[in-house]
C-alpha atoms as a PDB file:
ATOM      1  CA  UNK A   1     127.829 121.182  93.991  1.00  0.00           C
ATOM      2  CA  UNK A   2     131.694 120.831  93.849  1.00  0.00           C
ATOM      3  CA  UNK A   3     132.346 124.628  93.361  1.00  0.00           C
ATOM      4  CA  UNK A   4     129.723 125.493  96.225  1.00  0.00           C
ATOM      5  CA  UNK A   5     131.711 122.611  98.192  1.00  0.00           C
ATOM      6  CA  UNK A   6     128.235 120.642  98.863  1.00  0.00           C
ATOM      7  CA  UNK A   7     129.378 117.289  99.236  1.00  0.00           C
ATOM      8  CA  UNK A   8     126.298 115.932 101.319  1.00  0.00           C
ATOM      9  CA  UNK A   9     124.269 117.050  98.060  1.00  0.00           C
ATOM     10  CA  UNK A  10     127.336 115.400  96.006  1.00  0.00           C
ATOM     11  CA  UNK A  11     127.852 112.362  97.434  1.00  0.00           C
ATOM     12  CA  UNK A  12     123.227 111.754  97.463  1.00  0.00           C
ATOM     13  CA  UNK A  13     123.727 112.559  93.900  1.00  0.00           C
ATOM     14  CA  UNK A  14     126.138 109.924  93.072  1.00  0.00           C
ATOM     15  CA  UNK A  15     124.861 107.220  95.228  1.00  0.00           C
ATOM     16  CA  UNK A  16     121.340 107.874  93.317  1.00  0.00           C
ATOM     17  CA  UNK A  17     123.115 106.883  89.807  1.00  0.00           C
ATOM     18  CA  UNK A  18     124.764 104.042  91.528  1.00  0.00           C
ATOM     19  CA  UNK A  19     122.031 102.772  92.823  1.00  0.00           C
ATOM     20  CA  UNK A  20     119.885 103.006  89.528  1.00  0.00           C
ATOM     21  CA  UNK A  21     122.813 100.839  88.044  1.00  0.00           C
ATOM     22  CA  UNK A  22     122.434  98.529  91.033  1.00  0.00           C
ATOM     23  CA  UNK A  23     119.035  97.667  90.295  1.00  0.00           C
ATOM     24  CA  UNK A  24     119.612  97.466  86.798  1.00  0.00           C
ATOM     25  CA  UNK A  25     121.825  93.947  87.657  1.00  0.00           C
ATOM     26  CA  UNK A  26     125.501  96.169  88.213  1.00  0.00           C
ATOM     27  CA  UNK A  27     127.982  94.046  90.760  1.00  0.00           C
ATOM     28  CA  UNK A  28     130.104  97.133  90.625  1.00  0.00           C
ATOM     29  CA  UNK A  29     130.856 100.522  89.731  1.00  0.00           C
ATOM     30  CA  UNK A  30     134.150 102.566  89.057  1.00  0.00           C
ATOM     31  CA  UNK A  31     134.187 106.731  88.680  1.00  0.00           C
ATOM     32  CA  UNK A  32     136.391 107.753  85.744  1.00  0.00           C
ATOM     33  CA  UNK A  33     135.842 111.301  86.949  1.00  0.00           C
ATOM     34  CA  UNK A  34     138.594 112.704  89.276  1.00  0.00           C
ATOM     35  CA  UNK A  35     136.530 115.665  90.466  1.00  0.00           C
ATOM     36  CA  UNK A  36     133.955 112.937  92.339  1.00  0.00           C
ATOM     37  CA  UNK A  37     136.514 111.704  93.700  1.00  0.00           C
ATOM     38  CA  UNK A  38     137.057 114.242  96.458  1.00  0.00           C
ATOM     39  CA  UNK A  39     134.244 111.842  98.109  1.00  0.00           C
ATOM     40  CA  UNK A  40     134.581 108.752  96.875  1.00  0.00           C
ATOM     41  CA  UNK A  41     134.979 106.822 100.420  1.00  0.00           C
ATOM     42  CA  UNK A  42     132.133 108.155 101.791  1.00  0.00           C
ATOM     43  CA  UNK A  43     130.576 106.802  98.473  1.00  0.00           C
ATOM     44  CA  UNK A  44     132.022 103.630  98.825  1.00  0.00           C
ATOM     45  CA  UNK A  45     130.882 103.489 102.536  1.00  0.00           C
ATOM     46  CA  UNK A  46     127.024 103.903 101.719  1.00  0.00           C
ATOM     47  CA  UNK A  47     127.534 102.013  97.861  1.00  0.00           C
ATOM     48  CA  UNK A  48     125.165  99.117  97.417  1.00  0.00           C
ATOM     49  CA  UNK A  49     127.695  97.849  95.237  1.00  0.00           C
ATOM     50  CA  UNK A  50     131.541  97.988  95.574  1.00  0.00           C
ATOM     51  CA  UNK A  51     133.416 100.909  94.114  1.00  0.00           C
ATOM     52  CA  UNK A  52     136.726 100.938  91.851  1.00  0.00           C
ATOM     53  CA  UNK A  53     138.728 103.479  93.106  1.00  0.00           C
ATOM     54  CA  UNK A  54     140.766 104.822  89.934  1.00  0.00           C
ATOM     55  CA  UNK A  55     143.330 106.336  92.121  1.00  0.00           C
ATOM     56  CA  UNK A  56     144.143 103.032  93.519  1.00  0.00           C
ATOM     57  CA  UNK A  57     144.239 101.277  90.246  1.00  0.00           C
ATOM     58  CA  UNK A  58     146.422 104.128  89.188  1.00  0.00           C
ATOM     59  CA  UNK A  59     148.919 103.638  92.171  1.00  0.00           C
ATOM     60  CA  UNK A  60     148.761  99.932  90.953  1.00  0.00           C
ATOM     61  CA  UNK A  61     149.405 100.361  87.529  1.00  0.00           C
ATOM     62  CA  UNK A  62     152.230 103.126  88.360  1.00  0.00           C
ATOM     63  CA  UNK A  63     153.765 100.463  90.854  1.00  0.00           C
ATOM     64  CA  UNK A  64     153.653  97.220  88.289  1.00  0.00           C
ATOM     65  CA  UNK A  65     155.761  99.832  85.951  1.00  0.00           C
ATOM     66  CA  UNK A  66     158.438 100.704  88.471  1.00  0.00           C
ATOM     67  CA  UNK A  67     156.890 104.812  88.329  1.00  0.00           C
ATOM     68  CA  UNK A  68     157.491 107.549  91.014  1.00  0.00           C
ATOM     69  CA  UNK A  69     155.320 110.063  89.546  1.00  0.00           C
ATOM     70  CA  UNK A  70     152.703 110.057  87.435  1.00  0.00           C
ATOM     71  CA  UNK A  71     150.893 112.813  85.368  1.00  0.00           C
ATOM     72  CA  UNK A  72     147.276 114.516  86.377  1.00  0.00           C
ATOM     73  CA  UNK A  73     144.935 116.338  84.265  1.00  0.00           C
ATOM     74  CA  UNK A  74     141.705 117.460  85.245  1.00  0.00           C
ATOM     75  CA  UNK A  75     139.562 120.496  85.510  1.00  0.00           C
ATOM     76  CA  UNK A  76     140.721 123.417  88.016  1.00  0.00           C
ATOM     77  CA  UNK A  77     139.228 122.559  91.004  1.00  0.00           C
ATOM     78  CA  UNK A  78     141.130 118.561  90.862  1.00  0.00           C
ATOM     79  CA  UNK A  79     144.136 120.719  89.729  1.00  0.00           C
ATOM     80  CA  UNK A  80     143.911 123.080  92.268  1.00  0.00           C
ATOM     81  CA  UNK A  81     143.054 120.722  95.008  1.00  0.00           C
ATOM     82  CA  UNK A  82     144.992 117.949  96.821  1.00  0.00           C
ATOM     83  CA  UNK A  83     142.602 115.245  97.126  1.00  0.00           C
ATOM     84  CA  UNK A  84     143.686 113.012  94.607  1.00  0.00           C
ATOM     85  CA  UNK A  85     146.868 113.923  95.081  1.00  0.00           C
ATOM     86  CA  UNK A  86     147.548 112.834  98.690  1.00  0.00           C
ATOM     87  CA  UNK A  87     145.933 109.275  97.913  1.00  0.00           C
ATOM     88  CA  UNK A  88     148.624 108.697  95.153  1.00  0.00           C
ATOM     89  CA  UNK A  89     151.156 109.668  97.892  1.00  0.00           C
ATOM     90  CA  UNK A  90     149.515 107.335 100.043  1.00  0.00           C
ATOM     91  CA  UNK A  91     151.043 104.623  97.768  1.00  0.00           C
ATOM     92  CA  UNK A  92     153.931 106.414  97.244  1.00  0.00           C
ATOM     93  CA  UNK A  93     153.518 107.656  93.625  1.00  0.00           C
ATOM     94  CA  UNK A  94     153.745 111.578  93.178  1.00  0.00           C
ATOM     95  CA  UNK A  95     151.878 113.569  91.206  1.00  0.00           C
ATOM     96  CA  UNK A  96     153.036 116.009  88.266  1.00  0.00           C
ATOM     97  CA  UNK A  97     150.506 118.757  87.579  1.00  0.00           C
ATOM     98  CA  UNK A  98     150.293 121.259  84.742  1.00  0.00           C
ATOM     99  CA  UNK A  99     151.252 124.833  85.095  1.00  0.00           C
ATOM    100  CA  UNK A 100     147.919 126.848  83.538  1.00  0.00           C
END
């Protein structure tokens, strides 16, 4: 879905397992994956429950430690991509990617 760029399909997908953890007594859910989160607020828009955003917490944690930059590592298309990138700059941390 994220290689055909089919986040409609995505995002369904994700709110599906978030929901089943809803109903199963969850008060909230965080993504650990970086690739979902190329649509994580339009998750977090239609979540039953709230979503942790792991960029944010990463801004966060980056701030408390006095950081500029921080390190990514993901698969191609987060490398590749500037998704999760931009939100970090959002908060003013910059990102260092890998050369592969």
């Amino acid at each position: 879905m994220v290689a055909r760029r089919n986040f409609d399909k995505l995002t369904e997908y994700l709110l599906s397992a978030i929901e089943e953890r809803y109903k199963a007594s969850a008060n909230l859910a965080a993504i650990g994956a970086n690739t979902l989160y190329i649509i994580f607020d339009r998750a977090k828009n239609l979540s039953s429950i709230p979503l942790i955003s792991i960029v944010e917490e990463t801004a966060k944690r980056a701030e408390d430690l006095k950081m500029e930059r921080v390190g990514l590592l993901g698969n191609k298309f987060t490398m590749e991509e500037d998704f999760f990138k931009k939100e970090l700059l959002r908060f003013g941390v910059k990102t260092a990617v890998p050369n592969y």
